[in-house]
Protein backbone atom coordinates (compact mmCIF):
# COMPACT_ATOMS: atom_id res chain seq x y z
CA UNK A 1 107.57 73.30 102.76
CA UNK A 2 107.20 76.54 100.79
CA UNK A 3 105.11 79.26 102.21
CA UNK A 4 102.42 78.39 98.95
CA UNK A 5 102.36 75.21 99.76
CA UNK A 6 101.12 75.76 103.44
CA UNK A 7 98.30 78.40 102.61
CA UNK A 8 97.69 76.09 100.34
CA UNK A 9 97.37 72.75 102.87
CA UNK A 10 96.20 75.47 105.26
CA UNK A 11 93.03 76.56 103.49
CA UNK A 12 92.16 73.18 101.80
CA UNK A 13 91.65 71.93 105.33
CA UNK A 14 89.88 74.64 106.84
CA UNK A 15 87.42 75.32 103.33
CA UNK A 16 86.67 71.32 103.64
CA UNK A 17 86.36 71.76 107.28
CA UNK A 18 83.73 74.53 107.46
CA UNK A 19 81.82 73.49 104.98
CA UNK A 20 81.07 70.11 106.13
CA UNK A 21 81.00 70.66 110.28
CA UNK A 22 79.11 74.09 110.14
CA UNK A 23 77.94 73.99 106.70
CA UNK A 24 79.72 77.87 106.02
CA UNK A 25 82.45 78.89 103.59
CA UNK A 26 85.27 80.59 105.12
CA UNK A 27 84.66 84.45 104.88
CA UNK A 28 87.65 87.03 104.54
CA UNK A 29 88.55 87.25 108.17
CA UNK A 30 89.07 83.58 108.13
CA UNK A 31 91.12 83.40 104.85
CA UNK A 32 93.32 86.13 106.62
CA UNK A 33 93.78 83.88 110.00
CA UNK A 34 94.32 80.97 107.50
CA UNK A 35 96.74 82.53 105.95
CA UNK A 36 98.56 84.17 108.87
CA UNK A 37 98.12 80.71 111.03
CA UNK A 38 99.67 78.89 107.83
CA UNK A 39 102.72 81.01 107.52
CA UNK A 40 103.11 81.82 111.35
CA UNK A 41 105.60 79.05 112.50
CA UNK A 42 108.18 80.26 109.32
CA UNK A 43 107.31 83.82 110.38
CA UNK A 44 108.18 83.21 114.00
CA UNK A 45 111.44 81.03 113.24
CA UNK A 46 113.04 82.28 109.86
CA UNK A 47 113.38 85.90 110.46
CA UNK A 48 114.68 85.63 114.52
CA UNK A 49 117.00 82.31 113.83
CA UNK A 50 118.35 83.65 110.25
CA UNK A 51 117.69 87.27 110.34
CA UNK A 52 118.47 88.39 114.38
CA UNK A 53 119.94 85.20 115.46
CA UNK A 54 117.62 85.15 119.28
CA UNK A 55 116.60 81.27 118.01
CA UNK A 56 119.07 78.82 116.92
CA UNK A 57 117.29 77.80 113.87
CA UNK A 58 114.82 77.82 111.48
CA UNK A 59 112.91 75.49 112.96
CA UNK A 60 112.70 75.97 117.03
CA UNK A 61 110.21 77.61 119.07
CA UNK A 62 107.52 78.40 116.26
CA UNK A 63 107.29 74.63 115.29
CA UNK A 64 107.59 73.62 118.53
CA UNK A 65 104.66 71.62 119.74
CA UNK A 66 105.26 72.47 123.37
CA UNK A 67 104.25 76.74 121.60
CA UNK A 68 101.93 75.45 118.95
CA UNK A 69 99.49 73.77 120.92
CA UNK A 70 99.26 76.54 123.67
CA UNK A 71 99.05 79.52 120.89
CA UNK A 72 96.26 77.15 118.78
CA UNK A 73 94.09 76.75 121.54
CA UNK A 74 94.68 80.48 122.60
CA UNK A 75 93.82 81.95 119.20
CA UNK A 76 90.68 79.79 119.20
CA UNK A 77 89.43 80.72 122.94
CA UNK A 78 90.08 84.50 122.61
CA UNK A 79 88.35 84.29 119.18
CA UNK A 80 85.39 82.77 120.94
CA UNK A 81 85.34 85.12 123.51
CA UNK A 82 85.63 87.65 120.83
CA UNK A 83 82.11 86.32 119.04
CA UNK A 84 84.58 84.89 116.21
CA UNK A 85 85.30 81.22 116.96
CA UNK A 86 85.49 80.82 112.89
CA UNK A 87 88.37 82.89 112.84
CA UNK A 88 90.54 81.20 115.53
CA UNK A 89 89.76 77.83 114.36
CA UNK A 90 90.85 78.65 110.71
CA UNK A 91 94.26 80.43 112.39
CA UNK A 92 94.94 77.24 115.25
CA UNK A 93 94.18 74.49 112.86
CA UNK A 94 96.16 76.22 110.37
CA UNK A 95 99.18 77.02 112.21
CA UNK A 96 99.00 73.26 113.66
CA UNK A 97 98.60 72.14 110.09
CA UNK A 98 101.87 73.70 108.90
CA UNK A 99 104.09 71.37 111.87
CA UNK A 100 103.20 67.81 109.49
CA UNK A 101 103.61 69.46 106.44
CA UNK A 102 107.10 70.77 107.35
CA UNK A 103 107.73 67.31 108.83
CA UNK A 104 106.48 64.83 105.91
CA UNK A 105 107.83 67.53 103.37
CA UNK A 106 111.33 66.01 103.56
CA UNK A 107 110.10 62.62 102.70
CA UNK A 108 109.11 63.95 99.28
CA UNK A 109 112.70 64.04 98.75
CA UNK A 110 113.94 60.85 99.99
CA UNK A 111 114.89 62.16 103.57
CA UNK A 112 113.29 60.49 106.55
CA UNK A 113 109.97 62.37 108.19
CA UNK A 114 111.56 65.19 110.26
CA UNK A 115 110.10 64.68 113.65
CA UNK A 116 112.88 66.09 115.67
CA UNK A 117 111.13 69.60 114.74
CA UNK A 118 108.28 69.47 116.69
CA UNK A 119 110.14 69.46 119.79
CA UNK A 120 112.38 71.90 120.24
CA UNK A 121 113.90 72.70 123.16
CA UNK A 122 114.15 69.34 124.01
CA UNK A 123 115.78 68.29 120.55
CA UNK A 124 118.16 70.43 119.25
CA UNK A 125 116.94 73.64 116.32
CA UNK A 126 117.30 72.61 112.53
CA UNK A 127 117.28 75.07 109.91
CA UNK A 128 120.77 76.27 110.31
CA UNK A 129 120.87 80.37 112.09
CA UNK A 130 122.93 83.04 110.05
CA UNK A 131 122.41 86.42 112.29
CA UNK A 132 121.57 89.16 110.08
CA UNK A 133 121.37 87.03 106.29
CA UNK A 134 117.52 86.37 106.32
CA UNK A 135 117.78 86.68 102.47
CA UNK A 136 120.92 84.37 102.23
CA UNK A 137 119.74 81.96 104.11
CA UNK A 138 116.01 82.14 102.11
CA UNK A 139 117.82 82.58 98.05
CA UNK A 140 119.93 79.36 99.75
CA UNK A 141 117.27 77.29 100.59
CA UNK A 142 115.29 78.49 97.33
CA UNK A 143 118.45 77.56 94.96
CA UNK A 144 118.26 74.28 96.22
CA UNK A 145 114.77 73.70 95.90
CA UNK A 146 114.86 74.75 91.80
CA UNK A 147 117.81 72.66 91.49
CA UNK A 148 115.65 69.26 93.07
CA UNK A 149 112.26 70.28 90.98
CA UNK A 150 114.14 70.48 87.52
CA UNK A 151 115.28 67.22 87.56
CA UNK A 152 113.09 64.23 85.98
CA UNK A 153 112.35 62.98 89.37
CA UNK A 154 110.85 65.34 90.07
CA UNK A 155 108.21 65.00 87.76
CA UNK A 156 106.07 63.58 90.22
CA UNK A 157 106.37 66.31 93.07
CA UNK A 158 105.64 68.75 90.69
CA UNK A 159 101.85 66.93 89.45
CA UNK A 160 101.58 66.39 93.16
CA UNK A 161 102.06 70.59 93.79
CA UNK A 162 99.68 70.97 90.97
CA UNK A 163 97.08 69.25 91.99
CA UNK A 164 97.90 70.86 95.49
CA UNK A 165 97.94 74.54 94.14
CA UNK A 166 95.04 74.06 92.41
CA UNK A 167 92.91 72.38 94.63
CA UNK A 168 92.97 75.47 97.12
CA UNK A 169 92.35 77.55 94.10
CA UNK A 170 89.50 75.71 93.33
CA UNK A 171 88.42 76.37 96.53
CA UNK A 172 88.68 79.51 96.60
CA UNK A 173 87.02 80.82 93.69
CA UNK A 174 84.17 78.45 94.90
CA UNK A 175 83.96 80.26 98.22
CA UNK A 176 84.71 83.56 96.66
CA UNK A 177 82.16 83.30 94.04
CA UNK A 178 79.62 82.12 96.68
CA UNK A 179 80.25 85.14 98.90
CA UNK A 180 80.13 87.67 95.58
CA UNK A 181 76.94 86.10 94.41
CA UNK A 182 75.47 87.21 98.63
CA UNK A 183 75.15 83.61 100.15
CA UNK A 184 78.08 83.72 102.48
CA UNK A 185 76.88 81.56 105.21
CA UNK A 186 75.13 78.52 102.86
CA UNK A 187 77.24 75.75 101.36
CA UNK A 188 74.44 74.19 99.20
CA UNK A 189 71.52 75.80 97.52
């Protein structure tokens, strides 16, 4: 999954999540941790399989469940702790969010659900590891992906990222506009 797609996913679930369980909109510091938690697993793996070559692919210890689960439930208790359990649920469910995405992602395609992922080291890395081509690796993976979305068949997958993309937009501006108008903590009026 592209990294749009998972802030995306990422703060669709946690807007929807907050506003019905603790009737709030997500402020700032939450759409940061959304955004970091959303992007962490590719910011863990891609850069240290492709770029340093210390994991052996793009998808090992950051989409691991066995390093997931522990660093969810981490972020949320030291957020707690903190007086900011918002923003560690936004970055843990986040970051947890992004492991099913990746995994379902290839079905879009025609490729069986990718479960293998989630548990490395006991399953071998995927995601190939070039040491030092981080931007090889990425333009590689990118050239593909143009080459699948500008076919007809892909007409679909591209309504279906629409409505994705626009959704958390949507979202958002609703959220944003809330906080700019000065009711922040109130998701009905």
């Amino acid at each position: 999954m592209w990294p749009w797609e998972h802030v995306a996913v990422g703060y669709i679930a946690y807007s929807l999540l907050s506003r019905t369980v603790v009737a709030r909109r997500p402020g700032v510091p939450e759409l940061f941790a959304v955004l970091l938690g959303s992007l962490g697993p590719d910011l863990i793996d891609k850069p240290l399989a492709w770029g340093l070559g210390v994991l052996p692919g793009g998808y090992s210890l950051g989409h691991s469940v066995f390093f997931a689960v522990p660093l969810a439930l981490a972020a949320v208790g030291v957020a707690a702790l903190a007086g900011r359990g918002s923003t560690g649920v936004a970055f843990g469910l986040s970051y947890l969010l992004h492991l099913p995405a990746d995994v379902y992602y290839f079905v879009v395609f025609g490729d069986p659900p990718a479960y293998g992922i989630l548990f490395w080291p006991l399953v071998p890395a995927a995601g190939g590891s070039i040491r030092g081509d981080l931007l090889s690796e990425a333009l590689r993976y990118f050239t593909t992906f143009l080459a699948d979305v500008t076919t007809p068949e892909a007409v679909p997958f591209l309504v279906g990222e629409a409505l994705l993309l626009a959704t958390a937009a949507f979202l958002l501006w609703r959220d944003t506009a809330a906080r700019r108008r000065g009711r922040p903590e109130a998701t009905t009026r």
